[in-house]
PDB file of N, CA and C in Angstrom:
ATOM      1  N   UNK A   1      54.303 159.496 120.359  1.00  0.00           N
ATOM      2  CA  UNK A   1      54.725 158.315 121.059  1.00  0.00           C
ATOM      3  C   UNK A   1      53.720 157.998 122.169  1.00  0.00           C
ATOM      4  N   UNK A   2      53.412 156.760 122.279  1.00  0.00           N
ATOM      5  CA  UNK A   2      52.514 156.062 123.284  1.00  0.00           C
ATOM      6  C   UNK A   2      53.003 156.286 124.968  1.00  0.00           C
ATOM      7  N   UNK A   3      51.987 156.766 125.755  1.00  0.00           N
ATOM      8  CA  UNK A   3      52.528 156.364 126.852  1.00  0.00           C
ATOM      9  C   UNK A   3      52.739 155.404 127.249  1.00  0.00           C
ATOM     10  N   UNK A   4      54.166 155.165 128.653  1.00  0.00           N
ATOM     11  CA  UNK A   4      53.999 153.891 128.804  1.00  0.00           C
ATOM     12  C   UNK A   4      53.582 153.970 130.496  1.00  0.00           C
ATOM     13  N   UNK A   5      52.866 155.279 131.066  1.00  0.00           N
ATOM     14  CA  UNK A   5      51.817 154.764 132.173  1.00  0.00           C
ATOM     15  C   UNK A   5      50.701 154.028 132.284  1.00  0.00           C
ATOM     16  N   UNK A   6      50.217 153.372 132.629  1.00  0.00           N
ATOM     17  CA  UNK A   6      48.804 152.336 133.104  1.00  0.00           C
ATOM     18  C   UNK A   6      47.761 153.836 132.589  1.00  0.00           C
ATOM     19  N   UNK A   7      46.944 153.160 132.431  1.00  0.00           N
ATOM     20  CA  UNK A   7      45.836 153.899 132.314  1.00  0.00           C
ATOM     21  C   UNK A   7      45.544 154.498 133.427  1.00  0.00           C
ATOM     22  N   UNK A   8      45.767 154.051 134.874  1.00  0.00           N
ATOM     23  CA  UNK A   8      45.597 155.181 135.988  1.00  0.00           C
ATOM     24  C   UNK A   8      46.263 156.039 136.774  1.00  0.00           C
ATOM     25  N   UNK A   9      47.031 155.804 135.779  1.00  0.00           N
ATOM     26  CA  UNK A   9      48.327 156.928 135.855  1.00  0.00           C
ATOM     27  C   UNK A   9      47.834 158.208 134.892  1.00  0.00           C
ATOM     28  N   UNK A  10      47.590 157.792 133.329  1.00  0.00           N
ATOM     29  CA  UNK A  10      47.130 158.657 132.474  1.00  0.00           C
ATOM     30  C   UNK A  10      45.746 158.996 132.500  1.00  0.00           C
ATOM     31  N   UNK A  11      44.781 158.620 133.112  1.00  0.00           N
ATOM     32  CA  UNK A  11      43.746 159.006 132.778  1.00  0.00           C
ATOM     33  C   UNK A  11      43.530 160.104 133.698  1.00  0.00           C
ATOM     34  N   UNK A  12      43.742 160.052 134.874  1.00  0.00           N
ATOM     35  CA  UNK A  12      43.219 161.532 135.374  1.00  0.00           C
ATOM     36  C   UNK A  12      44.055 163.050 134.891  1.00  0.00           C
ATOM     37  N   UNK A  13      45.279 162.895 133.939  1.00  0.00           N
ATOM     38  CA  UNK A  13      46.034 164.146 133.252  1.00  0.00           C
ATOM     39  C   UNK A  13      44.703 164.390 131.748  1.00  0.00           C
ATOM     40  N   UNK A  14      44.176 162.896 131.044  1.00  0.00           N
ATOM     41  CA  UNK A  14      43.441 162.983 130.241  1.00  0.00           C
ATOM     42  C   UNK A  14      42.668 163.684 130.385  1.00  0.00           C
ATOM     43  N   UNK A  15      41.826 162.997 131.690  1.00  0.00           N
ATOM     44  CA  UNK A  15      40.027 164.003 131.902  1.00  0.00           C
ATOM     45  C   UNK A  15      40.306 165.743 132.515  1.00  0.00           C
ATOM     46  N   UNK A  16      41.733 166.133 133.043  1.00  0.00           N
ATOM     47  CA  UNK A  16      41.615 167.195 133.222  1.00  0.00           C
ATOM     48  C   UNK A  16      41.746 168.126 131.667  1.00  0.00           C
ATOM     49  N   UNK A  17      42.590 167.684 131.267  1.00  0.00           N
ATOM     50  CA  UNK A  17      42.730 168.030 129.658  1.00  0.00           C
ATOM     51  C   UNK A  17      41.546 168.171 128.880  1.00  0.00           C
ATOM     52  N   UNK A  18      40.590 167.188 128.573  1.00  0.00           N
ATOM     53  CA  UNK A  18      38.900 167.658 128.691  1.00  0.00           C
ATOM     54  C   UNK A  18      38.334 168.098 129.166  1.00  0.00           C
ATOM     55  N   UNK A  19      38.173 168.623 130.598  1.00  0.00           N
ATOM     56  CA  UNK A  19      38.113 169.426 131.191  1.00  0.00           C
ATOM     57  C   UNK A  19      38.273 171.364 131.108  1.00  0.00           C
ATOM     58  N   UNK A  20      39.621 171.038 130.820  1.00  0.00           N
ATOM     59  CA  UNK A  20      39.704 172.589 130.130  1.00  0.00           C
ATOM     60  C   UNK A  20      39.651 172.420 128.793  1.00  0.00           C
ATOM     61  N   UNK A  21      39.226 171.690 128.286  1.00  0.00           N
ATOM     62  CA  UNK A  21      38.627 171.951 126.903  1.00  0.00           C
ATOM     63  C   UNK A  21      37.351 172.280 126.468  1.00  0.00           C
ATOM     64  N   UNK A  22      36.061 171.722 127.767  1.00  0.00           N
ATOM     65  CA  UNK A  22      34.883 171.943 127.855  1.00  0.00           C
ATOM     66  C   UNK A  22      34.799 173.765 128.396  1.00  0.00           C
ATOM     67  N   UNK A  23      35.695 174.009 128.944  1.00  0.00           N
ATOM     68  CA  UNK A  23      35.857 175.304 129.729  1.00  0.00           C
ATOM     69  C   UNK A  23      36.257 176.094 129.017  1.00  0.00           C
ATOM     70  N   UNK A  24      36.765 176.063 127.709  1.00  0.00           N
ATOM     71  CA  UNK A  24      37.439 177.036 126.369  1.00  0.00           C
ATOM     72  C   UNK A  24      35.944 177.312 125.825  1.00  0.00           C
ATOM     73  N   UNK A  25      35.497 175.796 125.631  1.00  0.00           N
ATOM     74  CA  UNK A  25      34.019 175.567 124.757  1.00  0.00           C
ATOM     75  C   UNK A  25      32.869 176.637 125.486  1.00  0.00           C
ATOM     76  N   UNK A  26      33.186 176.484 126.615  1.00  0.00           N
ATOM     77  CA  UNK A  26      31.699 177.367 127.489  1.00  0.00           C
ATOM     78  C   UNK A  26      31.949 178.824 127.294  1.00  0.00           C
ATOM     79  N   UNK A  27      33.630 178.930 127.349  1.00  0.00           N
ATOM     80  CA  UNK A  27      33.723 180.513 127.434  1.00  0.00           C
ATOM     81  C   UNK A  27      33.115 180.995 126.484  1.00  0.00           C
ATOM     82  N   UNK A  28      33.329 180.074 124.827  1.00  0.00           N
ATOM     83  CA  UNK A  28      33.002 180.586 123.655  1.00  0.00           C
ATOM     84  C   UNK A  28      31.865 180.382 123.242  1.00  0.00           C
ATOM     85  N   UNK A  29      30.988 179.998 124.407  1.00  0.00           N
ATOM     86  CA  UNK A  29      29.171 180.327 123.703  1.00  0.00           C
ATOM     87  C   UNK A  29      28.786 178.805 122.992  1.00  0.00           C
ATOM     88  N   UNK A  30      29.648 177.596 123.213  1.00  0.00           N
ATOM     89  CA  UNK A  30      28.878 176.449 122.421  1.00  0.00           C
ATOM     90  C   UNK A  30      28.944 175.270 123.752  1.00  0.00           C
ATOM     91  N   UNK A  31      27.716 175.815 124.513  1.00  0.00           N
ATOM     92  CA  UNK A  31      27.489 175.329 126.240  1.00  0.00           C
ATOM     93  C   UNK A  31      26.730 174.019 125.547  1.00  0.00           C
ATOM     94  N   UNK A  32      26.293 173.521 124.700  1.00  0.00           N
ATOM     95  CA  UNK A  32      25.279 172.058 124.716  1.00  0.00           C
ATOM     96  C   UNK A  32      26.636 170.883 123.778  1.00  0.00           C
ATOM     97  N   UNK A  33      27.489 171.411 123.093  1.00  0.00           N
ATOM     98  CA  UNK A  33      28.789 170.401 122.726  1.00  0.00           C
ATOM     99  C   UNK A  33      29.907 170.268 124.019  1.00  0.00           C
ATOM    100  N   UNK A  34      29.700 171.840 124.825  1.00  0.00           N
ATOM    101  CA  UNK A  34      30.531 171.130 125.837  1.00  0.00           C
ATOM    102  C   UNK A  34      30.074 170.304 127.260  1.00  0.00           C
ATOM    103  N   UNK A  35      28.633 170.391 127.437  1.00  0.00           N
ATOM    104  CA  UNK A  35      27.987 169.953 128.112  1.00  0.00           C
ATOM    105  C   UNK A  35      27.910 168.254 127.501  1.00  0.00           C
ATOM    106  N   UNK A  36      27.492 168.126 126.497  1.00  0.00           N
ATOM    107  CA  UNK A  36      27.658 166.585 125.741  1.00  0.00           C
ATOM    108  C   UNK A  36      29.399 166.018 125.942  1.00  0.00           C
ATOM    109  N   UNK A  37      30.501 166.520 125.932  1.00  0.00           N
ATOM    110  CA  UNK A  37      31.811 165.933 126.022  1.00  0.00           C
ATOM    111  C   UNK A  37      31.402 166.065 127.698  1.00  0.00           C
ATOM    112  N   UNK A  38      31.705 166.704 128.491  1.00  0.00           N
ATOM    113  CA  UNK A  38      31.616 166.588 129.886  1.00  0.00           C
ATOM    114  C   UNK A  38      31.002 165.430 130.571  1.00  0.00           C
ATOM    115  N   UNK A  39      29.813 165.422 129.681  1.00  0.00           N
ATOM    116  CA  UNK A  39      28.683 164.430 130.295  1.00  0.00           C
ATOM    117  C   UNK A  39      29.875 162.622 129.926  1.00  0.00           C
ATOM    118  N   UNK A  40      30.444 162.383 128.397  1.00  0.00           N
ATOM    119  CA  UNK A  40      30.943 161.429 127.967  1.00  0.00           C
ATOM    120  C   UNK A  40      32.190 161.350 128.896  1.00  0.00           C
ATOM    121  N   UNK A  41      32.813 162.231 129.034  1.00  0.00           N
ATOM    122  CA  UNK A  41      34.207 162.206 129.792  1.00  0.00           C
ATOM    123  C   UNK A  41      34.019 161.929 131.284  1.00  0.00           C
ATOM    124  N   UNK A  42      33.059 162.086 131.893  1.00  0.00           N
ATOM    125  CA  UNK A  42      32.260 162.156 133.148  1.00  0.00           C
ATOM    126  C   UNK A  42      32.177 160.379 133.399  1.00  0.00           C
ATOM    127  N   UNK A  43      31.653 160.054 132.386  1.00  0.00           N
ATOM    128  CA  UNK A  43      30.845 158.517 132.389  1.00  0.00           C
ATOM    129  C   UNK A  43      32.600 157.925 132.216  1.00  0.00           C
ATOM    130  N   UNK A  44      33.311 158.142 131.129  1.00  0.00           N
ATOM    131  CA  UNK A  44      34.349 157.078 131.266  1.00  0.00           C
ATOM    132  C   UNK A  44      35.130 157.612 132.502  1.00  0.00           C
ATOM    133  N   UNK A  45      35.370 158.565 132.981  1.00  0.00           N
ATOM    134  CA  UNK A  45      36.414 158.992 134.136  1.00  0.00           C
ATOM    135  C   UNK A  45      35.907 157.617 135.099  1.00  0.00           C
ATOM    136  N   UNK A  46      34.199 157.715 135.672  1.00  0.00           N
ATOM    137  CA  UNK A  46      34.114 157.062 136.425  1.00  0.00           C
ATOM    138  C   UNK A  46      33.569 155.657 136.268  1.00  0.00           C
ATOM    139  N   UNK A  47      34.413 154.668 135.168  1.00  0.00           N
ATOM    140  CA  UNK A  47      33.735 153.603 135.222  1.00  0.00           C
ATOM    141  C   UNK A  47      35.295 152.946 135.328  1.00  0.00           C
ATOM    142  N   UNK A  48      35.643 151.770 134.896  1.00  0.00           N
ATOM    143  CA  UNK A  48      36.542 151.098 135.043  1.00  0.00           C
ATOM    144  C   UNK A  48      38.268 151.590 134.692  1.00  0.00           C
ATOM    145  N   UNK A  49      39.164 151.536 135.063  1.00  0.00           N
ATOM    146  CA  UNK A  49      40.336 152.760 134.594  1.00  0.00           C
ATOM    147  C   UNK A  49      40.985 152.008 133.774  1.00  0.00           C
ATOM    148  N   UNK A  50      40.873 151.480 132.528  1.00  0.00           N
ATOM    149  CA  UNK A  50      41.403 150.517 131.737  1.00  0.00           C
ATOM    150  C   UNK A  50      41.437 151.289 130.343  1.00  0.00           C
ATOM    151  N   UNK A  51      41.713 149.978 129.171  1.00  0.00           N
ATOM    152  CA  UNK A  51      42.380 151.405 127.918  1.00  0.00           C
ATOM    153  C   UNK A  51      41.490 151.307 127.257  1.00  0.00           C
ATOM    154  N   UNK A  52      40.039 151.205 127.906  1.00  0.00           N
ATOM    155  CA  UNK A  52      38.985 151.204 126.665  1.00  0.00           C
ATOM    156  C   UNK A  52      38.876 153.018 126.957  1.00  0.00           C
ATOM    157  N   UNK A  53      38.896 152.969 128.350  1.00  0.00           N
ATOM    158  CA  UNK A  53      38.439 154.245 128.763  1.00  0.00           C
ATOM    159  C   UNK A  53      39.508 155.135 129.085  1.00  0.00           C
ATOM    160  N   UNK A  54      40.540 154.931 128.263  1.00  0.00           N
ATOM    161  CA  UNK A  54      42.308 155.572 128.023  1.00  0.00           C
ATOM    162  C   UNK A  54      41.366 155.805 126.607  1.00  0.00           C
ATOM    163  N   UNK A  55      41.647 155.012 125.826  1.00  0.00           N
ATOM    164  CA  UNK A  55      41.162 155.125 124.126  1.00  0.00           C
ATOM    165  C   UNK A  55      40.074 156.635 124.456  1.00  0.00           C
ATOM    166  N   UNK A  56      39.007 156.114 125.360  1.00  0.00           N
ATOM    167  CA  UNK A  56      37.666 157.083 125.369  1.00  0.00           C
ATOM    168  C   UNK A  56      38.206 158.538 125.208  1.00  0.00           C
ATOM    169  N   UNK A  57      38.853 158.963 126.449  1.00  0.00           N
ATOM    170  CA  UNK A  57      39.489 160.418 127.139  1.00  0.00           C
ATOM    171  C   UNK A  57      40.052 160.728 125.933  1.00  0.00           C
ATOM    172  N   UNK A  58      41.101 159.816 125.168  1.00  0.00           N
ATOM    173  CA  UNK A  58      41.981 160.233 124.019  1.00  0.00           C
ATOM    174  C   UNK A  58      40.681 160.906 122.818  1.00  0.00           C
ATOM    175  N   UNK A  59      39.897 160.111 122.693  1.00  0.00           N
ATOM    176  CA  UNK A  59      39.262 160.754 121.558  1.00  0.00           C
ATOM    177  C   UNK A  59      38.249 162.025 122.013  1.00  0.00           C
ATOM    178  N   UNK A  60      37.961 162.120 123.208  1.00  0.00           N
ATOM    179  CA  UNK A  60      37.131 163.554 124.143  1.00  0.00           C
ATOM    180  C   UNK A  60      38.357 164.640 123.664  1.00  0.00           C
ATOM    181  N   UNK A  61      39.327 164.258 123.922  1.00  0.00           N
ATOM    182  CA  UNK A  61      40.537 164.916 123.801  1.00  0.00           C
ATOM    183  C   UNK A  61      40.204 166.001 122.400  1.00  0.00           C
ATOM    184  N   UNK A  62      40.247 165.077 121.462  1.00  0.00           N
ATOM    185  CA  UNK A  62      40.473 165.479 120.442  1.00  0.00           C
ATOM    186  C   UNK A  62      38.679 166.211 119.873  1.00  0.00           C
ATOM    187  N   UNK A  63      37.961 165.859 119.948  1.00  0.00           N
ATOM    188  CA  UNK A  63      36.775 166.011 120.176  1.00  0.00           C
ATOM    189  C   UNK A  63      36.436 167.343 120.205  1.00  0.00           C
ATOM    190  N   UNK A  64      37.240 167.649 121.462  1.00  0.00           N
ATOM    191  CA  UNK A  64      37.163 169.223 122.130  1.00  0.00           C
ATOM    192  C   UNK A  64      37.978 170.055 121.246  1.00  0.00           C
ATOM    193  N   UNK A  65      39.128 169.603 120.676  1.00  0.00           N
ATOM    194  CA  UNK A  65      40.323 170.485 119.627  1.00  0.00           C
ATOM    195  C   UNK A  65      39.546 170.476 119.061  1.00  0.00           C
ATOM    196  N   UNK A  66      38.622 169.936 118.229  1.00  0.00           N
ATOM    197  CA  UNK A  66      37.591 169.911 116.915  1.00  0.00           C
ATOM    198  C   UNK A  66      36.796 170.768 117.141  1.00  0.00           C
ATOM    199  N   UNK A  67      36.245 170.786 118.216  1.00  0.00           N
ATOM    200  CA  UNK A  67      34.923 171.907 118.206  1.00  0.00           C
ATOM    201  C   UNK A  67      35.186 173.082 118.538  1.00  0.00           C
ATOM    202  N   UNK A  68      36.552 173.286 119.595  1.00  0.00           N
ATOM    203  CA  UNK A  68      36.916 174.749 119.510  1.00  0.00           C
ATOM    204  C   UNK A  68      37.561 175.491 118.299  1.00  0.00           C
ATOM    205  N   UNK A  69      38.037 174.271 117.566  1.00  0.00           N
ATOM    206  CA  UNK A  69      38.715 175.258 116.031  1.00  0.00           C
ATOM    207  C   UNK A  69      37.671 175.255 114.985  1.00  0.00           C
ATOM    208  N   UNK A  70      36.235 174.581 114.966  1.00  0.00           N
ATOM    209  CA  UNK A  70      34.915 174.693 114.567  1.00  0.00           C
ATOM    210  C   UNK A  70      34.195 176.263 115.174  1.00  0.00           C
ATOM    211  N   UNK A  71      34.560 176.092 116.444  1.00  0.00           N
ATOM    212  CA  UNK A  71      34.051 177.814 117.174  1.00  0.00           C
ATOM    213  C   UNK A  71      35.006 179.072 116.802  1.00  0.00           C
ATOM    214  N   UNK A  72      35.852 178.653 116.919  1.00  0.00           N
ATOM    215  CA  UNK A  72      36.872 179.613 115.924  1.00  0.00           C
ATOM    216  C   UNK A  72      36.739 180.518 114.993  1.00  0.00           C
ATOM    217  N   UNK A  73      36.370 179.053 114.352  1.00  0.00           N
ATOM    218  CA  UNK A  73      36.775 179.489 112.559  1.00  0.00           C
ATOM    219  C   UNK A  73      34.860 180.036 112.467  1.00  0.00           C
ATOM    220  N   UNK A  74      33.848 179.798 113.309  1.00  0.00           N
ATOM    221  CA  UNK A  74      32.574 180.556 113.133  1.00  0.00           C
ATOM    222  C   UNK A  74      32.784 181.838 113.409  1.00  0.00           C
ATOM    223  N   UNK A  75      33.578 182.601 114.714  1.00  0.00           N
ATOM    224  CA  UNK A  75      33.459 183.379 115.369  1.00  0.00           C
ATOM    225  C   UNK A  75      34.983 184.142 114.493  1.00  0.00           C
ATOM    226  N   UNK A  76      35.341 183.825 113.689  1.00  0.00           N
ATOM    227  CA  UNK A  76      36.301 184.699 113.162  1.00  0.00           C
ATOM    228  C   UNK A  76      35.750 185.421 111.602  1.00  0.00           C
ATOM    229  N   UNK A  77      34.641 184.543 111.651  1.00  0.00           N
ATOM    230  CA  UNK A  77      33.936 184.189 109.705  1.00  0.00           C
ATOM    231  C   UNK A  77      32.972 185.225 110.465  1.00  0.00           C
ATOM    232  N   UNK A  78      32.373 185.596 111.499  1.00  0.00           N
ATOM    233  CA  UNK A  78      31.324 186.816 111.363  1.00  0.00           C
ATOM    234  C   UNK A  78      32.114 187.558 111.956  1.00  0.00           C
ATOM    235  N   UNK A  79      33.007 187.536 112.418  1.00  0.00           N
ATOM    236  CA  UNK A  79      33.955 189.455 112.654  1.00  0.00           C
ATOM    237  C   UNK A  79      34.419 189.694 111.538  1.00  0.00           C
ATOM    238  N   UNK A  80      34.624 188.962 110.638  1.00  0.00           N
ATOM    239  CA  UNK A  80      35.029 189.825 109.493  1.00  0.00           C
ATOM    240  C   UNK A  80      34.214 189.990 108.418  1.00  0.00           C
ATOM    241  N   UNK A  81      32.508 189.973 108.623  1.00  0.00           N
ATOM    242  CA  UNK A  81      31.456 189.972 108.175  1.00  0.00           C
ATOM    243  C   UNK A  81      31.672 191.283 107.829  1.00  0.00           C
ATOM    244  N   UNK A  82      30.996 192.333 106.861  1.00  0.00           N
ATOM    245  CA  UNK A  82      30.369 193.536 107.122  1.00  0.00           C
ATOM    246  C   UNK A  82      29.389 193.802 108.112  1.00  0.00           C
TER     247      UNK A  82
END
């Protein structure tokens, strides 16, 4: 279900949410994908607080779920390497 806060209501719960998603990403050794979302989430946090840049955060959002279950599924595929 859609929120029904303004975008500057939701966007600063968004960019912290990317935020610790870039911070999962660093723990796990893939510092230049989370450095690239940071840098994107960075630029929409601080430009106009409207739902282009609601839309933006939403897809950083997801962005970050993608690449940590991409780091995952690498880092689970060589522990169970021989």
């Amino acid at each position: 279900m859609k929120s029904q806060l303004s975008p500057a209501e939701d966007l600063p719960a968004l960019y912290r949410v990317v935020l610790d998603g870039v911070a999962v990403l660093e723990r796990r050794g893939a510092r230049s994908e989370a450095h690239r979302i940071r840098h994107a989430a960075t630029r929409a946090y601080s430009t106009a607080w409207n739902d282009d840049q609601l839309r933006r955060l939403e897809q950083l959002v997801e962005r970050c779920r993608l690449a940590i279950e991409q780091v995952e599924r690498m880092t689970d595929g060589r522990a169970s390497s021989p």
